[in-house]
Protein backbone atom coordinates (compact mmCIF):
# COMPACT_ATOMS: atom_id res chain seq x y z
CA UNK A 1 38.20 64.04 -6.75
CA UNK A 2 34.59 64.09 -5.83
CA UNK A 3 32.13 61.26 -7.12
CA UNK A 4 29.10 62.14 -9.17
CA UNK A 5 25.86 59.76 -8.81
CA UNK A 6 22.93 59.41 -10.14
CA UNK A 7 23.81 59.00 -13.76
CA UNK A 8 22.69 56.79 -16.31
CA UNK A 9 24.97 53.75 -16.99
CA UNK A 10 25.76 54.92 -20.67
CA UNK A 11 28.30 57.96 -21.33
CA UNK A 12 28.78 59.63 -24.58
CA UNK A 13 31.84 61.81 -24.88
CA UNK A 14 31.01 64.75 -27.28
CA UNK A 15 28.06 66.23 -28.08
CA UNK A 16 28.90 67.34 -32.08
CA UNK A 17 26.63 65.27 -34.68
CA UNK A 18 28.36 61.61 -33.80
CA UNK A 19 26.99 62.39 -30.23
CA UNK A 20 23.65 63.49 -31.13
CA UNK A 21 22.40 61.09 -33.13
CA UNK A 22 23.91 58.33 -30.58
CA UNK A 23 22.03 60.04 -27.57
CA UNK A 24 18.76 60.51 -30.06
CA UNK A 25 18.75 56.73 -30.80
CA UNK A 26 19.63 55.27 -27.52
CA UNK A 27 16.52 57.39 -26.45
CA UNK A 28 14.69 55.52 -29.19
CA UNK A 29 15.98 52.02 -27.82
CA UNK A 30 14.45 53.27 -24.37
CA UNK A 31 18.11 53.39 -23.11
CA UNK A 32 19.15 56.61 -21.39
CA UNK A 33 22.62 58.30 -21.58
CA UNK A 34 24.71 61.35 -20.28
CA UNK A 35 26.39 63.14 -22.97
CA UNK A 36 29.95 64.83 -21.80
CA UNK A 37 31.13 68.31 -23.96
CA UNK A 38 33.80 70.10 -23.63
CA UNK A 39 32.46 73.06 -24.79
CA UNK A 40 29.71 75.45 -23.92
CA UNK A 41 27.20 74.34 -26.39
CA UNK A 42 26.57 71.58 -28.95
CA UNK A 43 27.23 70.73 -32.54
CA UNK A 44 31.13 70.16 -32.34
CA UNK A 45 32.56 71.22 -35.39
CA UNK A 46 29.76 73.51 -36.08
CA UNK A 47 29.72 75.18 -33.17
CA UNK A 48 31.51 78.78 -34.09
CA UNK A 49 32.38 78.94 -30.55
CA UNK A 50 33.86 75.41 -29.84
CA UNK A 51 37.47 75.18 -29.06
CA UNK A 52 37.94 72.52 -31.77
CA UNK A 53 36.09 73.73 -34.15
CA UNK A 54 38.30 73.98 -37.96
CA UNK A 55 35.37 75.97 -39.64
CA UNK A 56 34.89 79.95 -40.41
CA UNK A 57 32.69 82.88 -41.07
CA UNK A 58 30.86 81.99 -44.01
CA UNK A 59 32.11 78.66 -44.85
CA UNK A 60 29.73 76.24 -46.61
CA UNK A 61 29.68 72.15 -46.93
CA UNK A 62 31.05 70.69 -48.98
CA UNK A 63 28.44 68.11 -49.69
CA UNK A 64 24.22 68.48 -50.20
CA UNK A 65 21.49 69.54 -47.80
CA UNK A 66 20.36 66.51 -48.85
CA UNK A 67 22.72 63.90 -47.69
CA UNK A 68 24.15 66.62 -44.93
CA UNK A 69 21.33 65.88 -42.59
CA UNK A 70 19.78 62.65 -40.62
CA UNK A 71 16.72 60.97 -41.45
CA UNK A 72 14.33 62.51 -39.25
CA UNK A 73 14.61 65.96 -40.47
CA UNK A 74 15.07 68.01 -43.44
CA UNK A 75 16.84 71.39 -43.58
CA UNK A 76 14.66 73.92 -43.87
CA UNK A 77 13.10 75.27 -46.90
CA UNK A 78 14.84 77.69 -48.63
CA UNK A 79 18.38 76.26 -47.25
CA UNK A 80 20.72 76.69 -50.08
CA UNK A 81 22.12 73.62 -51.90
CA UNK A 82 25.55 74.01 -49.61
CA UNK A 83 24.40 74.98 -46.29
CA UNK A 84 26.64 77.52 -43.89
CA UNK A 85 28.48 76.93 -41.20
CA UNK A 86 25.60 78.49 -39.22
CA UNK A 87 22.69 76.79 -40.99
CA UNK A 88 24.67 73.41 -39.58
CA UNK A 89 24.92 74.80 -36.37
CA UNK A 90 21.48 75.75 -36.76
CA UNK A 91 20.34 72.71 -37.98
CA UNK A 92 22.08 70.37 -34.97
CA UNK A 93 20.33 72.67 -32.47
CA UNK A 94 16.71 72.50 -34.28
CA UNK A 95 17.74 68.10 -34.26
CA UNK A 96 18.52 68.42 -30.47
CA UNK A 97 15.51 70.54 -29.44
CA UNK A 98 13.33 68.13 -31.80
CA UNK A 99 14.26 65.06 -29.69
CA UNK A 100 14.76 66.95 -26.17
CA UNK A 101 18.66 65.94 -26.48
CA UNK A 102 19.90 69.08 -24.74
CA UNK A 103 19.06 67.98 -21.14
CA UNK A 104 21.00 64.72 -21.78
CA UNK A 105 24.28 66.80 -22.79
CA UNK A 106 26.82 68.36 -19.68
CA UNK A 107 28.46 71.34 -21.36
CA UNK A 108 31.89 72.76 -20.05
CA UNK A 109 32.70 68.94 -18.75
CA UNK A 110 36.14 68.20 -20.36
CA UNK A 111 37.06 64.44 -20.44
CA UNK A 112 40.61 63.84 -19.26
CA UNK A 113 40.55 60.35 -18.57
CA UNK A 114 39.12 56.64 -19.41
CA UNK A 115 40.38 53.57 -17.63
CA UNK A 116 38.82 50.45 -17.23
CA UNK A 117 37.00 49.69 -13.78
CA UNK A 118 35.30 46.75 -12.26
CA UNK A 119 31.83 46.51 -13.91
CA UNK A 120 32.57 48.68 -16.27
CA UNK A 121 34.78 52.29 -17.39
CA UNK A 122 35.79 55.33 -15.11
CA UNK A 123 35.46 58.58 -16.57
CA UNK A 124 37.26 61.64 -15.00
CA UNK A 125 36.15 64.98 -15.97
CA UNK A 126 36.88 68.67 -15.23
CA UNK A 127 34.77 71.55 -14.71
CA UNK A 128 34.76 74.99 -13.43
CA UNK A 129 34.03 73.89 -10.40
CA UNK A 130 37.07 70.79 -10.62
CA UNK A 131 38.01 67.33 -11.15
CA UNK A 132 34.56 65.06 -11.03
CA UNK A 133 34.62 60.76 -11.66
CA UNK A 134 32.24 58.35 -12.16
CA UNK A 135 31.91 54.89 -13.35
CA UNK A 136 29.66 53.82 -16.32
CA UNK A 137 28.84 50.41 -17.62
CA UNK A 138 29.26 51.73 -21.02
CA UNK A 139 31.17 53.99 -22.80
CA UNK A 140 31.06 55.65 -26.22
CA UNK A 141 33.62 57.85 -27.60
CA UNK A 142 32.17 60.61 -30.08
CA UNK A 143 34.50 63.28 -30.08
CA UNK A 144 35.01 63.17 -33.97
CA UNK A 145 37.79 63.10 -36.24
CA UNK A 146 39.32 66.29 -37.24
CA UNK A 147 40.55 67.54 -33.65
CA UNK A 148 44.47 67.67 -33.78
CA UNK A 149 45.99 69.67 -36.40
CA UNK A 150 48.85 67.97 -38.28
CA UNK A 151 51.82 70.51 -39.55
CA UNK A 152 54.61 68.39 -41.43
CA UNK A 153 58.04 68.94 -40.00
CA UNK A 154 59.81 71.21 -42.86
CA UNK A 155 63.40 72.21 -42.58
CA UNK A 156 63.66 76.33 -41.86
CA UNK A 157 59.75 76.20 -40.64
CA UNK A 158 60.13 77.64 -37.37
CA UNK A 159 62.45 80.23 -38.65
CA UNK A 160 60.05 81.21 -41.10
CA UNK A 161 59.81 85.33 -41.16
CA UNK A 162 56.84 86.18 -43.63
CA UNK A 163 54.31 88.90 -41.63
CA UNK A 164 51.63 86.84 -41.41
CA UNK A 165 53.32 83.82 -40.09
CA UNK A 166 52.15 80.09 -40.45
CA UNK A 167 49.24 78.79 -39.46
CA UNK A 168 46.88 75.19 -39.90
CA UNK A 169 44.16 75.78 -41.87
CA UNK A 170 42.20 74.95 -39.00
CA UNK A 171 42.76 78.20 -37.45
CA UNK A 172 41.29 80.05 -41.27
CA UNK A 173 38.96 82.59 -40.15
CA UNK A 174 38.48 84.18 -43.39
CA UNK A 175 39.90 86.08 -45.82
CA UNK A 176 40.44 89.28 -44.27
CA UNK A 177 43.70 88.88 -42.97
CA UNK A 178 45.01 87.84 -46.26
CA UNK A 179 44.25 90.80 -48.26
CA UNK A 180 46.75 91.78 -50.66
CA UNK A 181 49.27 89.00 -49.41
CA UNK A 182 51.25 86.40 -50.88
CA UNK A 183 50.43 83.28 -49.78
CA UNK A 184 51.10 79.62 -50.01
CA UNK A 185 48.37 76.67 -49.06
CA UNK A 186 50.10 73.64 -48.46
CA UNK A 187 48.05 70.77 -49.10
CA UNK A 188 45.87 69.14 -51.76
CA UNK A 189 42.90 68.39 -48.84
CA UNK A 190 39.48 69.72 -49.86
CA UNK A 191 40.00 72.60 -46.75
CA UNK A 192 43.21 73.56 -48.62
CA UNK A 193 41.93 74.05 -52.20
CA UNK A 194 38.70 75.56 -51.07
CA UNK A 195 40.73 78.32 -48.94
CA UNK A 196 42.79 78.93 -51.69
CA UNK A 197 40.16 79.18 -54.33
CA UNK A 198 38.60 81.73 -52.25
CA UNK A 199 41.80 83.66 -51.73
CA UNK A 200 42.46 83.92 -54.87
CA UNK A 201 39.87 86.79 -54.95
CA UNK A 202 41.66 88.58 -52.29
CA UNK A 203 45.13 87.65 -52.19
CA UNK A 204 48.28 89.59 -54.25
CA UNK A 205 49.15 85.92 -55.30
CA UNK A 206 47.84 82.22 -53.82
CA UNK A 207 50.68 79.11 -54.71
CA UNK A 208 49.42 75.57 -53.79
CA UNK A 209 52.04 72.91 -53.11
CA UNK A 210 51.65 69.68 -52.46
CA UNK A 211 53.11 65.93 -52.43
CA UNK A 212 50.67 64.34 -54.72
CA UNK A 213 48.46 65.89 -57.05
CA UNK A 214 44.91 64.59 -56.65
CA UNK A 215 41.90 64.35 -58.88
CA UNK A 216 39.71 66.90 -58.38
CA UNK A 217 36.10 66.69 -58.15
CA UNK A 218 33.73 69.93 -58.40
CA UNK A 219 30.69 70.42 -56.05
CA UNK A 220 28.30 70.22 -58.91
CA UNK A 221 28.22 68.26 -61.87
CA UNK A 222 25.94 69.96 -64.52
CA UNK A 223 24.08 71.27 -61.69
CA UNK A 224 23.63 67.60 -59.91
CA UNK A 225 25.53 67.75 -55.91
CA UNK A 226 28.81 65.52 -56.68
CA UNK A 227 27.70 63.46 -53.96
CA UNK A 228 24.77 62.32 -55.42
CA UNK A 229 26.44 61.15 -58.40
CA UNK A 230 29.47 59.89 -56.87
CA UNK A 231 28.60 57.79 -53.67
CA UNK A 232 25.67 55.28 -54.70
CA UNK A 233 24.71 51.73 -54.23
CA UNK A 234 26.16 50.76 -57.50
CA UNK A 235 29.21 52.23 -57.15
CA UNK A 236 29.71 50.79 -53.43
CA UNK A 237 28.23 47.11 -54.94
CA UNK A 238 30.91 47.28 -58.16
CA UNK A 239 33.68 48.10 -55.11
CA UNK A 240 33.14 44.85 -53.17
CA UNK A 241 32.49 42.54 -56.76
CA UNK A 242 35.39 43.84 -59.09
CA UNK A 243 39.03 43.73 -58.27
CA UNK A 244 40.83 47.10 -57.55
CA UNK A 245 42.46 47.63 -60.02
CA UNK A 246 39.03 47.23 -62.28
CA UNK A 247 37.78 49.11 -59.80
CA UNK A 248 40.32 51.96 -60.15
CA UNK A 249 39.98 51.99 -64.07
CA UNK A 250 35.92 52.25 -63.55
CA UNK A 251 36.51 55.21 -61.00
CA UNK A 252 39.26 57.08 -62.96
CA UNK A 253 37.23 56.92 -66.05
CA UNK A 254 33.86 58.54 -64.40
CA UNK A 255 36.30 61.19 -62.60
CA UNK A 256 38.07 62.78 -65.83
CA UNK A 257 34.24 62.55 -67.55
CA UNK A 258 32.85 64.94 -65.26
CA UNK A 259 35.89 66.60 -63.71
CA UNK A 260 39.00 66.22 -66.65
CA UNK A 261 42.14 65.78 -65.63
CA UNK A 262 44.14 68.06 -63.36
CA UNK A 263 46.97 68.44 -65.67
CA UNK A 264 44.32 69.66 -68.62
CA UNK A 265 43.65 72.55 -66.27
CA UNK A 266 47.29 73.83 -65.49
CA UNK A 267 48.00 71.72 -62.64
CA UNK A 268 50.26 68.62 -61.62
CA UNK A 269 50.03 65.42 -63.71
CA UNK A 270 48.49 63.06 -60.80
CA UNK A 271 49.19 59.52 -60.63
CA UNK A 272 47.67 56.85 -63.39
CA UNK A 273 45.71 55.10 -60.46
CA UNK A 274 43.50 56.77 -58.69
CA UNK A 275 43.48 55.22 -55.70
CA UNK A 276 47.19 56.25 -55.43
CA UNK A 277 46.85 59.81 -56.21
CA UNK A 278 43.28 59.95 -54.11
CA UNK A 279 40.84 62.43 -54.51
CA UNK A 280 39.78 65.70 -53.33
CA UNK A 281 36.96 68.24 -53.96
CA UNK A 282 36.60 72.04 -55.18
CA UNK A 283 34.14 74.17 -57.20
CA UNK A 284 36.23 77.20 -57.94
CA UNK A 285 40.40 75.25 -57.67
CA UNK A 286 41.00 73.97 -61.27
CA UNK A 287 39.57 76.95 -62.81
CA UNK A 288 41.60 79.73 -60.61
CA UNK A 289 44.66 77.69 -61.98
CA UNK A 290 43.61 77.82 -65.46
CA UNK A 291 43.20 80.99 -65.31
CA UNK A 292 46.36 81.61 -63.79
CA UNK A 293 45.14 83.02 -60.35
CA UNK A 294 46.28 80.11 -58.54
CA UNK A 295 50.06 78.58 -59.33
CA UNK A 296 50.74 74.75 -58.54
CA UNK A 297 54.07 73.67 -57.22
CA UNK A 298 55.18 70.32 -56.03
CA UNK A 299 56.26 69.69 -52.01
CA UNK A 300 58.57 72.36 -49.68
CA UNK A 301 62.16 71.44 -49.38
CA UNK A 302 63.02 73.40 -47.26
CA UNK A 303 62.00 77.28 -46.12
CA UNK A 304 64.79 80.24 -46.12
CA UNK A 305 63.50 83.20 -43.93
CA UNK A 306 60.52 84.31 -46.22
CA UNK A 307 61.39 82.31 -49.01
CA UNK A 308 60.20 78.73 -49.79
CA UNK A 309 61.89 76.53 -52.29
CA UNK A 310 60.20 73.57 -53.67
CA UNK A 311 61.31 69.97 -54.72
CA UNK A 312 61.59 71.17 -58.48
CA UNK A 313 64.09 74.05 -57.54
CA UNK A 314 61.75 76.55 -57.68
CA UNK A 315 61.46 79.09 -54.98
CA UNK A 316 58.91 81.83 -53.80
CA UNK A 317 58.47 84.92 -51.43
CA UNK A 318 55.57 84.75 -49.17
CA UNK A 319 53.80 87.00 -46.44
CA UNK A 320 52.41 83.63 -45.15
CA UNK A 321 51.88 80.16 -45.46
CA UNK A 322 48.31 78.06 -44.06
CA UNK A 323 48.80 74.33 -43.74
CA UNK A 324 45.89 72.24 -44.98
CA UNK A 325 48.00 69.32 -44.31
CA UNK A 326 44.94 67.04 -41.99
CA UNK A 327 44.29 65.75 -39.09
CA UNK A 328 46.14 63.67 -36.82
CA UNK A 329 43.77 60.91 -34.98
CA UNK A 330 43.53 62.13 -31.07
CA UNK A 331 42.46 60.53 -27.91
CA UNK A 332 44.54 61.53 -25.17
CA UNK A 333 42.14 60.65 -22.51
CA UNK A 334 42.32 57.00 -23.19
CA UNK A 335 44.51 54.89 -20.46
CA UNK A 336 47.85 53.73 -22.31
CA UNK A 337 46.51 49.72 -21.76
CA UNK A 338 43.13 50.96 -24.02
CA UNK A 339 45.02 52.45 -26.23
CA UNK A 340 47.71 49.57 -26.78
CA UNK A 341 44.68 47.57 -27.22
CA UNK A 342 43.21 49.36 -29.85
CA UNK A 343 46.80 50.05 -31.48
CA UNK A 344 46.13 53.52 -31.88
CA UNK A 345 48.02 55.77 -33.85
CA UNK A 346 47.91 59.12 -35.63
CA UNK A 347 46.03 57.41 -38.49
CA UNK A 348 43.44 54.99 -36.69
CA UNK A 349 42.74 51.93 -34.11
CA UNK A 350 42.14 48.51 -34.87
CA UNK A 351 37.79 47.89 -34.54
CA UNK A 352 35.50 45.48 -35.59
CA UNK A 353 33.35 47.45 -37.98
CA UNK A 354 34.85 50.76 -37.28
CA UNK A 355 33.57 50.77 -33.93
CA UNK A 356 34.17 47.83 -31.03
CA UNK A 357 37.24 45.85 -29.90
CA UNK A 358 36.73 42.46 -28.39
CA UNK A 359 38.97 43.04 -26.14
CA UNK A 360 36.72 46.03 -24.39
CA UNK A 361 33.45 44.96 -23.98
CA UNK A 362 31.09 48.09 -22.99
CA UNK A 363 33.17 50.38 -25.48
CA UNK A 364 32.03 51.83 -28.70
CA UNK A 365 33.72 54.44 -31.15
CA UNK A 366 31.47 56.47 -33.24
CA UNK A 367 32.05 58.63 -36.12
CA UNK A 368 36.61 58.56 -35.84
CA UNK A 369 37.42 57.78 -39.20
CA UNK A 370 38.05 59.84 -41.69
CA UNK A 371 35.50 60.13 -44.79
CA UNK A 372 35.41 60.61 -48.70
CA UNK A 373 31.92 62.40 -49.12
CA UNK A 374 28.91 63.14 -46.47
CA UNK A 375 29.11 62.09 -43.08
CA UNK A 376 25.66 62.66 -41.50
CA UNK A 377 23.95 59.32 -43.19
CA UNK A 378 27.02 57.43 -41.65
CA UNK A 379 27.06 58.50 -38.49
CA UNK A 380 23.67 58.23 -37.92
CA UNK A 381 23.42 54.53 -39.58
CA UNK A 382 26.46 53.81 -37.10
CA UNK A 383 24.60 55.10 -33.86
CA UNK A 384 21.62 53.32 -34.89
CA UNK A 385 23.67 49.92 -34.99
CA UNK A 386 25.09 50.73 -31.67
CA UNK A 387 22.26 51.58 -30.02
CA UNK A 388 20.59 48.54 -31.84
CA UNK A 389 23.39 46.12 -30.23
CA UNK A 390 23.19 47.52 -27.06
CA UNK A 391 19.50 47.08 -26.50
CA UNK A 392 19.87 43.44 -28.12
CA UNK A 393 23.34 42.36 -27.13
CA UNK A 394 22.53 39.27 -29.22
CA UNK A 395 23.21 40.94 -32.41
CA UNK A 396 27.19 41.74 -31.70
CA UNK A 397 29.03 38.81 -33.02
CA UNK A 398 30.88 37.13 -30.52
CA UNK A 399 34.38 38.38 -29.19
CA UNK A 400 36.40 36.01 -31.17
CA UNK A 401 34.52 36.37 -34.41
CA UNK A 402 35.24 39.96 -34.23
CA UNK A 403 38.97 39.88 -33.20
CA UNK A 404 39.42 37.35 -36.29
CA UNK A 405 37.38 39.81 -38.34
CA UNK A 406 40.17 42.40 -37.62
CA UNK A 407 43.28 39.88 -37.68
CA UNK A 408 41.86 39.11 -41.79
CA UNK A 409 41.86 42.74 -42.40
CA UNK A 410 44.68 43.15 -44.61
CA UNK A 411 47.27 46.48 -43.57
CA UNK A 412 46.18 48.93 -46.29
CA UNK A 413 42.90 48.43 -45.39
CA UNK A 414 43.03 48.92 -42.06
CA UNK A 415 44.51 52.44 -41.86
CA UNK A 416 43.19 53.73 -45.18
CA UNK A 417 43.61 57.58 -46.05
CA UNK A 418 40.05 58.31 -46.25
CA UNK A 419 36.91 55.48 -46.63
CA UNK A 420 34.02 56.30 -49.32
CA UNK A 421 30.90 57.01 -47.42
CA UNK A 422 29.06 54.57 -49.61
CA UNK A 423 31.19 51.97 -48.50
CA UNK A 424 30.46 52.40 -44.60
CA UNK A 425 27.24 53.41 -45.57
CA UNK A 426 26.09 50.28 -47.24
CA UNK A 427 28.50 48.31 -44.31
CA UNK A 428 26.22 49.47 -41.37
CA UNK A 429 23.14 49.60 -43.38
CA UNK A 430 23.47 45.84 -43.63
CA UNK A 431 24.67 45.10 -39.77
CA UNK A 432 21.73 47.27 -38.61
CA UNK A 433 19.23 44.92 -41.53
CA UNK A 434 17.81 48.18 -42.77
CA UNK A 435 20.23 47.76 -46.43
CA UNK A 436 16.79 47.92 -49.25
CA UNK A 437 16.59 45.12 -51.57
CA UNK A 438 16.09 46.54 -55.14
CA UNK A 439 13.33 43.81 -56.05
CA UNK A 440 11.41 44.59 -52.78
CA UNK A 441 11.03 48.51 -54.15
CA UNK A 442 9.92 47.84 -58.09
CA UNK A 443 9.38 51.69 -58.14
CA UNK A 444 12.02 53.30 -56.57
CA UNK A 445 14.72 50.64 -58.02
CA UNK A 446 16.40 53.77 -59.95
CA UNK A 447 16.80 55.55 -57.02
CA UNK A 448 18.06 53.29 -55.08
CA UNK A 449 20.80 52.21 -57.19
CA UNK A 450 22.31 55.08 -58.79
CA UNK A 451 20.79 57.80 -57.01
CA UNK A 452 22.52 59.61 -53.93
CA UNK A 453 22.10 57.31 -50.46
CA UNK A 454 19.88 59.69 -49.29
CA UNK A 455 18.99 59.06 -45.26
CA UNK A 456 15.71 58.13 -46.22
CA UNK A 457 16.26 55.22 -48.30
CA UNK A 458 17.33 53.97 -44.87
CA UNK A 459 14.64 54.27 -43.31
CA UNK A 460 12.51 51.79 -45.53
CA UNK A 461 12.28 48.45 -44.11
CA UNK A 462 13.72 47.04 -40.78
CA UNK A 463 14.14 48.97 -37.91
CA UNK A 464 12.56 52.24 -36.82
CA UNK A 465 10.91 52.30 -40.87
CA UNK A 466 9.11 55.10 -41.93
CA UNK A 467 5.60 55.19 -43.65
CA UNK A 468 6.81 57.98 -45.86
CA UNK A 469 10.67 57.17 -46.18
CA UNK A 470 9.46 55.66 -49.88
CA UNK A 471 8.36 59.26 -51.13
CA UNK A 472 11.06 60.99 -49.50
CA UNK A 473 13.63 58.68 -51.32
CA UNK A 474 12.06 59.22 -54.27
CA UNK A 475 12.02 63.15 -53.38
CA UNK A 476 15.76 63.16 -52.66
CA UNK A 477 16.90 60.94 -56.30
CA UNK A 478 15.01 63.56 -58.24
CA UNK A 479 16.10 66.48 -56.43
CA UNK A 480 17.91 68.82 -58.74
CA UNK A 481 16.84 66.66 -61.92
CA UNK A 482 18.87 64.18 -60.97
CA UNK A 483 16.75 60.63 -61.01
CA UNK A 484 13.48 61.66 -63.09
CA UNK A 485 12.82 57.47 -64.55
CA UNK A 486 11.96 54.92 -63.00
CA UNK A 487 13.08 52.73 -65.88
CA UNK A 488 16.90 51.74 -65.98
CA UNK A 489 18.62 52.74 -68.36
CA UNK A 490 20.58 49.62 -70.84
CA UNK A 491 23.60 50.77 -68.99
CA UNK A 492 22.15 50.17 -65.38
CA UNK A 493 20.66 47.18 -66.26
CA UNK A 494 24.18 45.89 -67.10
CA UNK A 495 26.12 47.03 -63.82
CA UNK A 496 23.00 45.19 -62.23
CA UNK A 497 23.47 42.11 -63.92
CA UNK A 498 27.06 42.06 -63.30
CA UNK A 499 26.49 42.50 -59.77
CA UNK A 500 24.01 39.49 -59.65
CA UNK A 501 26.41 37.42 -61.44
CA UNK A 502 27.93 34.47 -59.94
């Protein structure tokens, strides 16, 4: 094993948008870092050619240009509304070049282990050339969430003899292979419907099964990005004030307003709370089942050759079957004592804030759990708290407040299926003192309360605030004729006062 010197004391493993925006801010914080990817070239799950990556050909987001991008730069104009695959990949390399990131970043460096050391962490790493180690005062894992696939054991799976196999959606590369085909998506994740909406316009027949049927959100409502009507201030505010189930009532009622209800459509009757049935996201899903192009079915029993049979009793011949069925959490580099620390599992790890354990001083996770709506605004507020806390230690709470911060957590909470952005959003937004009052902005109150959570709003007051973040807030409420008052509405100026209230 041959020692590598001369490196900065901070190491970021993965260089996908977590990474980028942590090396981009530490920079800021006059801090310097050595970014570790496994690949040949940046942007993680963008990256067409990274060995990870779960995207393909043509695929768009799934959320805005607006609130899929950090706060230093827009996309480009005349990026669509959902951006490609490539755009992204485009857009992550036009971020890096903007703040010299790339000479920072060690591609083809694959981390294979993490163990504590005196002073600080030892990282091992291979490369073409071998096994390399170093130690680092600090460590941050980036290496994002949606790495492992997860295929449900299913009795009869591996003796499964449709032509076109089984596969994780993960390895969807389009829908060339499916022409003509039978098919079954298993899965009621956003991946899953999308793939099947879009086979529906190639495949002989497309049959979605799942455990639970979800509510399902479009892209679009009445031409206004889901996530800007979704994942606001208000809605993240009403979330921490109003008990759940209030809170499930309030949600469930603004769902089947702009979506309906699944059943209304042709689909599965979903569970009465919403929390318990969860939600999901698809432009084209609900109306390929209305219109018969897509057929619903409820979980595999069991799988007979080329023939699946359901829970109900039903059964189905099919040339293949493509498992949108998640991700399982995956750190295999960590020693065993970190990871008995952290109590990791396939769903998540014990942390203080989604990102430290008191326990391991000098080690940070950014960007591992798993996210209703955009991620870019979160990850990005997250590396800006940890680059914040590591050029002023002072603001980390101390060790014990944070390990009785995660003992008061209660279970659900602490391995939930999927966190609304706004939540985390408004949660580091608030560590990092950069969360806007509404009375300090008079003119942009509107925006700021029901409008999306744009990056820019963050970038008003407290650290690293911009002269123009104020017009660019404005900018993003009103984009697609979204926010146009400044006035509340009656109705606003209710949720506000309920908020306020005592």
């Amino acid at each position: 094993m041959t020692a590598t010197h001369e490196l900065p004391a901070i190491a970021i493993i993965g260089a996908g948008p977590s990474g980028l925006a942590m090396v981009r801010w530490l920079n800021a914080k006059g801090l310097k870092a050595v970014v570790f990817e496994a690949a040949d070239g940046l942007g993680g799950q963008w990256n067409p050619a990274g060995a990870h990556t779960a995207t393909w050909p043509g695929m768009r987001t799934n959320t805005s240009r607006v609130m899929t991008a950090f706060s230093d730069m827009d996309h480009p104009e005349g990026t669509p509304v959902y951006p490609t695959r490539e755009q992204m990949h485009a857009y992550l390399q036009a971020y890096a070049d903007r703040f010299d990131l790339a000479g920072a970043i060690r591609f083809g460096c694959r981390v294979e282990g993490l163990a504590r050391e005196e002073g600080g962490w030892r990282l091992d790493w291979r490369t073409e050339q071998g096994s390399q180690s170093a130690r680092f005062e600090r460590v941050i894992v980036a290496t994002g969430r949606q790495i492992k696939a997860e295929v449900p054991q299913i009795l009869g799976l591996d003796g499964f003899s449709g032509r076109l196999g089984t596969r994780h959606t993960s390895a969807y590369d389009g829908p060339a292979d499916w022409q003509d085909a039978s098919v079954l998506v298993a899965g009621c994740s956003i991946s899953a419907l999308e793939i099947a909406a879009e086979l529906a316009h190639y495949a002989d027949r497309v049959t979605v099964a799942y455990r639970r049927q979800r509510y399902v959100l479009p892209k679009q409502i009445v031409g206004v990005p889901t996530d800007h009507v979704m994942f606001t201030r208000v809605a993240a505010l009403m979330a921490e004030k109003f008990p759940p189930e209030a809170v499930a009532e309030g949600l469930k009622a603004q769902v089947l307003k702009v979506a309906g209800n699944p059943a209304d459509w042709g689909a599965q009757v979903p569970h009465d709370n919403v929390f318990a049935a969860g939600i999901t996201q698809s432009q084209g899903f609900l109306p390929a089942v209305s219109e018969g192009r897509i057929a619903t079915r409820p979980w595999i029993e069991r799988i007979e050759g080329d023939t699946v049979r359901f829970a109900d009793g039903s059964a189905e011949r099919v040339d293949g079957v493509l498992f949108g069925t998640g991700y399982a959490l995956s750190l295999p580099f960590l020693a065993p004592e970190i990871a008995e620390t952290l109590q990791l599992d396939p769903v998540g790890m014990d942390l203080f804030a989604q990102t430290f354990h008191p326990d391991l001083p000098g080690l940070a996770f950014v960007g591992l759990y798993e996210l209703l709506g955009p991620y870019l605004p979160v990850l990005e507020l997250q590396a800006r708290w940890v680059a914040e806390t590591l050029a002023r230690p002072e603001l980390l709470p101390a060790g014990e407040q944070m390990a009785q911060a995660i003992a008061a957590t209660p279970p659900e909470f602490k391995r939930p299926p999927a966190v609304p952005m706004n939540a985390l959003a408004v949660m580091f937004a608030r560590l990092l003192g950069v969360e806007p009052a509404f009375g300090d902005w008079p003119r942009l109150e509107r925006a700021l309360a029901v409008g999306p959570l744009s990056p820019a709003s963050f970038r008003l007051s407290g650290p690293d605030a911009q002269d123009d973040a104020p017009a660019r807030t404005a900018a993003a409420a009103a984009a697609f004729g979204h926010i146009v008052s400044d006035a509340l509405t009656p109705e606003e100026q209710g949720m506000l006062g309920a908020l306020a209230a005592e």
